[in-house]
Structures are given as structure tokens and as C-alpha cells.
N, C-alpha and C. Protein backbone atom coordinates (compact mmCIF):
# COMPACT_ATOMS: atom_id res chain seq x y z
N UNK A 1 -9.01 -6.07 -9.75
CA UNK A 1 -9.21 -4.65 -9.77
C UNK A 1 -8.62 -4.06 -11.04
N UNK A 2 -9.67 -4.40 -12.03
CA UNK A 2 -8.62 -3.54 -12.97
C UNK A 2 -8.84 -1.98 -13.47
N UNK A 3 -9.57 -1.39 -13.02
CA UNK A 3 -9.73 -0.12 -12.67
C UNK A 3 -8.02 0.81 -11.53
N UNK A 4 -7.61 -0.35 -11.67
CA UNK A 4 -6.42 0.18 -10.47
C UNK A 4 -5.19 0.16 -11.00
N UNK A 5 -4.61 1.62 -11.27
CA UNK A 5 -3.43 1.70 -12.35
C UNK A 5 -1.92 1.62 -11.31
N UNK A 6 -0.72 1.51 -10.82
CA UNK A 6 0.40 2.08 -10.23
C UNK A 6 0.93 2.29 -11.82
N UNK A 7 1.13 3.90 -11.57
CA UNK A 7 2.68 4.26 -11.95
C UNK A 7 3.66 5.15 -11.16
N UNK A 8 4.93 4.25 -11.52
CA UNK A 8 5.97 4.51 -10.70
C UNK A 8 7.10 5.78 -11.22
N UNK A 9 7.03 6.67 -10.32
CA UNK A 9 7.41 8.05 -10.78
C UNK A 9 9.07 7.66 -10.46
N UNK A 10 9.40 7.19 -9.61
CA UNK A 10 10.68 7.14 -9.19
C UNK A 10 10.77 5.52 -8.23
N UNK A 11 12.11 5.22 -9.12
CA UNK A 11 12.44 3.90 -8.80
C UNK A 11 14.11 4.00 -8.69
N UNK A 12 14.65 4.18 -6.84
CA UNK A 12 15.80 3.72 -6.70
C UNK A 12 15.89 2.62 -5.68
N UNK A 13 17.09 2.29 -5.45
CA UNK A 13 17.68 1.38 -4.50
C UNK A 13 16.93 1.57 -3.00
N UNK A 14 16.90 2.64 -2.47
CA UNK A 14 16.16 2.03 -1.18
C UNK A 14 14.92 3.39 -1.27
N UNK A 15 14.43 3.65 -2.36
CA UNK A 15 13.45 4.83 -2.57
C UNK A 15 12.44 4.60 -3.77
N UNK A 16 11.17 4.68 -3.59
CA UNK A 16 10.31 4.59 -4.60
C UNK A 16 8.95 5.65 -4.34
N UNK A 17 8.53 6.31 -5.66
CA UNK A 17 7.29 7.33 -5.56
C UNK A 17 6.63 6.64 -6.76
N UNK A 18 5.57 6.91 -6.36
CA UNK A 18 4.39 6.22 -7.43
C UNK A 18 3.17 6.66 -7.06
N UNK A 19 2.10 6.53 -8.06
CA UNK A 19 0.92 7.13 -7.53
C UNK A 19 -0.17 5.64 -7.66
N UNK A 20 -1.05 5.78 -6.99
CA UNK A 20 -2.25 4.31 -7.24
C UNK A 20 -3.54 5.12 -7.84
N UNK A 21 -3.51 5.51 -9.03
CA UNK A 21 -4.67 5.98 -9.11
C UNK A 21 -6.11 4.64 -9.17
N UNK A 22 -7.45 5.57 -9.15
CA UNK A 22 -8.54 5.12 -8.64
C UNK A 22 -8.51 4.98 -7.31
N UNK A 23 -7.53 5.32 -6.46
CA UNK A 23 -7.43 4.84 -4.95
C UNK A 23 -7.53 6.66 -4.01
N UNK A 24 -8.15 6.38 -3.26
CA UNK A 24 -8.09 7.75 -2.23
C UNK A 24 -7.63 7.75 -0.92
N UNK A 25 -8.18 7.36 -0.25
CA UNK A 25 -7.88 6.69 1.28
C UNK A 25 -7.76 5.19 1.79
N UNK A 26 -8.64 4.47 1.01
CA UNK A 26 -9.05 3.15 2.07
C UNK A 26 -7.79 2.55 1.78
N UNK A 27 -7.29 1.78 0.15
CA UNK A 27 -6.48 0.72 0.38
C UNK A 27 -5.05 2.07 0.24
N UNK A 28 -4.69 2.72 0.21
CA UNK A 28 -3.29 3.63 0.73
C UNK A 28 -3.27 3.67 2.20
N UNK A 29 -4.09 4.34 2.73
CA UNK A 29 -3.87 4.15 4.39
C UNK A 29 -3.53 3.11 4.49
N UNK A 30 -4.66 1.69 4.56
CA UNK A 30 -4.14 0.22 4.79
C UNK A 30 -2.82 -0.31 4.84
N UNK A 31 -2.53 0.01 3.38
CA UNK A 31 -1.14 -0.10 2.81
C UNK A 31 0.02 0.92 3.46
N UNK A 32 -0.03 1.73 3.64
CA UNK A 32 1.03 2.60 4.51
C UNK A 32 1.00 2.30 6.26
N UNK A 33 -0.41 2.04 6.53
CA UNK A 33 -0.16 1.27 8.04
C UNK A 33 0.53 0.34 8.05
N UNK A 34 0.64 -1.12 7.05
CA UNK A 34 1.24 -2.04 7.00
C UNK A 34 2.75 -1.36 6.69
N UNK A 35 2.75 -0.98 5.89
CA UNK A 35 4.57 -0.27 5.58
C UNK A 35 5.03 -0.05 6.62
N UNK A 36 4.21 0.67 7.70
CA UNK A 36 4.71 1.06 9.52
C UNK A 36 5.46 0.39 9.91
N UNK A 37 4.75 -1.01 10.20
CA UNK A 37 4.62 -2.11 10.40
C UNK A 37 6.20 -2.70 10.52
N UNK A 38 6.83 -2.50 9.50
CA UNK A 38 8.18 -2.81 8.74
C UNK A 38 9.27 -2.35 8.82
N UNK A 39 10.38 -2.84 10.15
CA UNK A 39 11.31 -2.83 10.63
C UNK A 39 12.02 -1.65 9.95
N UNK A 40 12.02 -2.44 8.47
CA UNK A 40 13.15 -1.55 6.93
C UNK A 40 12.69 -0.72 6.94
N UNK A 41 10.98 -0.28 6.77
CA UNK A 41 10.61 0.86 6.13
C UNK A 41 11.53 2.51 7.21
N UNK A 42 12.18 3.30 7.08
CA UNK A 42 12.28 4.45 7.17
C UNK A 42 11.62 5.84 7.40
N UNK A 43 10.82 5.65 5.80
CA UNK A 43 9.32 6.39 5.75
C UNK A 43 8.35 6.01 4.77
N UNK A 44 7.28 6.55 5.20
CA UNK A 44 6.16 6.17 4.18
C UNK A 44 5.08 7.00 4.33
N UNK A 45 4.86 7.38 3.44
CA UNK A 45 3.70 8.48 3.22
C UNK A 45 2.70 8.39 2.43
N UNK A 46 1.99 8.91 2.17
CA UNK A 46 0.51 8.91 0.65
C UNK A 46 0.36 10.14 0.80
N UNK A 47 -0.26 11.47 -0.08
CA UNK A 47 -0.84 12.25 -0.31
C UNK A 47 -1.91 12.45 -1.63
N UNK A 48 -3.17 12.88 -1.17
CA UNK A 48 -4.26 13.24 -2.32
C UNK A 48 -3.19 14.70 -2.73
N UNK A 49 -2.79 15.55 -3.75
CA UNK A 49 -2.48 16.27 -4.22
C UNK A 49 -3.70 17.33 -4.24
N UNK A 50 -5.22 17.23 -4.92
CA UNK A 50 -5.70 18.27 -4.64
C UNK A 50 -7.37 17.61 -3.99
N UNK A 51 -8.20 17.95 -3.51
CA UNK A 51 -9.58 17.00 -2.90
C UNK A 51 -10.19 16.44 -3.56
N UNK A 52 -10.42 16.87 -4.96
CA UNK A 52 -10.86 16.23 -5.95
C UNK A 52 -10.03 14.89 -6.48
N UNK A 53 -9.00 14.48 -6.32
CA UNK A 53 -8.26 13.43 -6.68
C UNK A 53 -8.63 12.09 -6.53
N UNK A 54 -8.63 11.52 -7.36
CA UNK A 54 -8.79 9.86 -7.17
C UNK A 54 -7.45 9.13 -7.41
N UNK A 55 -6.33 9.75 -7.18
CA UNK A 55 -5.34 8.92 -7.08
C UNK A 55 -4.28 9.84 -5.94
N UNK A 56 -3.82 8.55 -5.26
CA UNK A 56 -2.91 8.91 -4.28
C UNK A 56 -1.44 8.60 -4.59
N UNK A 57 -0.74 9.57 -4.34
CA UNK A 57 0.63 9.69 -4.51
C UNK A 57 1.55 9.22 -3.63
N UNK A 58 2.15 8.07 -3.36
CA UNK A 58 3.32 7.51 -2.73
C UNK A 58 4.71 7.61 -2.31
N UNK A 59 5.47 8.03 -1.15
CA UNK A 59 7.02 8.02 -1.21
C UNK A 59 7.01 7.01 -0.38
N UNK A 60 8.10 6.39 -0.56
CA UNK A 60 8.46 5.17 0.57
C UNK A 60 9.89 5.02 0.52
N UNK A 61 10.47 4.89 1.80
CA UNK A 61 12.16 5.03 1.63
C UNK A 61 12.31 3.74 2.79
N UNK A 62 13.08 3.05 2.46
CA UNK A 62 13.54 1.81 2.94
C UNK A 62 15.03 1.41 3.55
N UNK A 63 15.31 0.77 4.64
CA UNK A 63 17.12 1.22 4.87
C UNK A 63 17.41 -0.47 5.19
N UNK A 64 17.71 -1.22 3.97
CA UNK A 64 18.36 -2.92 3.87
C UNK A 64 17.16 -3.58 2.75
N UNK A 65 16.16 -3.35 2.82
CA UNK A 65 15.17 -4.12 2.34
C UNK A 65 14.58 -3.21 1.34
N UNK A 66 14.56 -4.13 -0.04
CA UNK A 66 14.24 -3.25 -0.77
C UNK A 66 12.86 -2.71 -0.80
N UNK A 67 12.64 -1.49 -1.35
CA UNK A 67 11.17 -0.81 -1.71
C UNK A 67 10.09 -2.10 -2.09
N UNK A 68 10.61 -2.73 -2.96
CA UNK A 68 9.06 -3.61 -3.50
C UNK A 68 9.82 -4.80 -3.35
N UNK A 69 10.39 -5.25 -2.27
CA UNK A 69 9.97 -6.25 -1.25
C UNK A 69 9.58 -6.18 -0.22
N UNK A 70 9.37 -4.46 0.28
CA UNK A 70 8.61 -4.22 1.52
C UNK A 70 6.95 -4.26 0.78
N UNK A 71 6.79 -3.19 -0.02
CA UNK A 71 5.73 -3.63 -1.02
C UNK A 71 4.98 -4.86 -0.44
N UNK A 72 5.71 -5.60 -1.49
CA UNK A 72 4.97 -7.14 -1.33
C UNK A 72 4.92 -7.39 -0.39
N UNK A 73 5.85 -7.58 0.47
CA UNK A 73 5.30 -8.43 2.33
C UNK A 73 3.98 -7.53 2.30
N UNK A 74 4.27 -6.31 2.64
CA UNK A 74 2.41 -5.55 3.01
C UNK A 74 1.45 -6.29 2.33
N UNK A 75 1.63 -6.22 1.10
CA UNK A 75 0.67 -6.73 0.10
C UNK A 75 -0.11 -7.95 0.16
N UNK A 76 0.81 -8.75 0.64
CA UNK A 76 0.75 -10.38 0.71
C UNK A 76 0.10 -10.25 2.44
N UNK A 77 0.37 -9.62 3.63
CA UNK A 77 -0.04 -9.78 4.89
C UNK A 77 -1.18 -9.06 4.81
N UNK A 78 -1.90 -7.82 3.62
CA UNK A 78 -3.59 -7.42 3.57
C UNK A 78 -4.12 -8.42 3.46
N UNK A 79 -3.31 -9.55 1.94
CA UNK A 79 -4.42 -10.26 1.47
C UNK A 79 -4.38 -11.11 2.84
N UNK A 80 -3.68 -11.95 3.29
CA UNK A 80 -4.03 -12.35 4.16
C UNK A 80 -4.95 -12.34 5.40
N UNK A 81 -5.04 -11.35 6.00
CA UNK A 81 -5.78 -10.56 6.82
C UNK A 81 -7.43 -10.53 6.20
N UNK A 82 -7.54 -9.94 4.77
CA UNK A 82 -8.33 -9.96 3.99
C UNK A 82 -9.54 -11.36 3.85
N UNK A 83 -8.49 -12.36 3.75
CA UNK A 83 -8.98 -13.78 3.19
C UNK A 83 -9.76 -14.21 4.79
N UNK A 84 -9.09 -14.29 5.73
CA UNK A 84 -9.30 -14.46 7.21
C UNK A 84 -10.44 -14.02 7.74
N UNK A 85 -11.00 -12.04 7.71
CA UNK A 85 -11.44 -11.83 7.92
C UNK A 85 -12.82 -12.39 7.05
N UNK A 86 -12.95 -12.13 5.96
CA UNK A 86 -13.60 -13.32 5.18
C UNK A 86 -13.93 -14.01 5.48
N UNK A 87 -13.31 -15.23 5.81
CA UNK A 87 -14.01 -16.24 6.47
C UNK A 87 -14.77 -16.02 7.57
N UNK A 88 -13.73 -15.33 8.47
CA UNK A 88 -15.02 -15.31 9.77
C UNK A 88 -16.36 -14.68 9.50
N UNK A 89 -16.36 -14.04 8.81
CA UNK A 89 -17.81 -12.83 7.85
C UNK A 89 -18.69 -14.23 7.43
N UNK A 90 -18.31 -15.13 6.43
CA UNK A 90 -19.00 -16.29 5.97
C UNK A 90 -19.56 -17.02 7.60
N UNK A 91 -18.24 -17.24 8.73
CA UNK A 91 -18.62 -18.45 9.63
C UNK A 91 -19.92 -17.35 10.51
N UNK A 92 -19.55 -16.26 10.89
CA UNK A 92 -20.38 -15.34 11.36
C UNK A 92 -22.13 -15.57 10.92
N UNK A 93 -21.92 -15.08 9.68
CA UNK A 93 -23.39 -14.86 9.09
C UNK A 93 -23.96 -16.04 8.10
N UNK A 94 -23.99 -17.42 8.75
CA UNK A 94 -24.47 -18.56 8.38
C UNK A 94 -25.93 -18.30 8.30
């Protein structure tokens, strides 16, 4: 995806804001359901700023585990999920 930028507005110890531009709803929701998901996570949010936006804005606050190692677990359990569902799509539609 290289149409898909993160920059990270704020980077502390158990707090990170960043925005994903090119992204609106599909992979932010995804990604913030999975953050749910996550014992550490605290909070987690996305907001479009105005309707016209193609990039979504991020807070995520974390309490033991850091921000972008909660990150990654999500990240790593889409693709997973991702790859899986995949397959069954291929074994499905032989």
C-alpha cells in the first residue's frame, strides 16, 4: 500500500496520535476494533476531522504495554485473519 502515509503527531510512553492518511473507515475501524481487543489498550479512538477527509486521525493510550507494541499485535492478528480468510475465499470458490 503505498498510497498509505502514518504520521505520528505525538509519541509518548504509554500515548500516541497519528493520522493514516488515504484511510477513512475500513482499515481504522478494523484497527481500533482490534486495539479493543487489548487488555493494555485504555483508549482508542479514530476521527475523520471534516467529511471530506481521506485521512483518519488516531489517539491511543495504553497502561503497561507500549503504544506500538499494541500497534503491532493488532497489525500482525488483521494480517492474520486477512491471510485465513483468503484462503477460505480461494478453497470456497474453486
Amino acid at each position: 500500500m503505498d498510497w498509505m502515509k502514518i504520521d505520528v503527531l505525538k509519541n509518548e510512553k504509554n500515548f500516541v496520535e497519528f493520522t493514516i492518511e488515504g484511510q477513512r473507515h475500513t482499515l481504522p475501524n478494523l484497527l481500533k476494533q482490534k486495539l479493543l481487543e487489548n487488555k493494555s489498550v485504555e483508549f482508542v479512538s479514530y476521527v475523520l476531522e471534516h467529511p471530506m477527509d481521506k485521512s483518519a486521525k488516531f489517539v491511543l493510550r495504553t497502561d503497561g504495554k507500549s503504544p506500538k507494541k499494541a500497534l503491532e499485535d493488532a497489525a500482525k492478528e488483521i494480517e492474520e485473519e486477512l491471510d485465513d480468510f483468503s484462503k477460505k475465499v480461494k478453497k470456497a470458490l474453486k
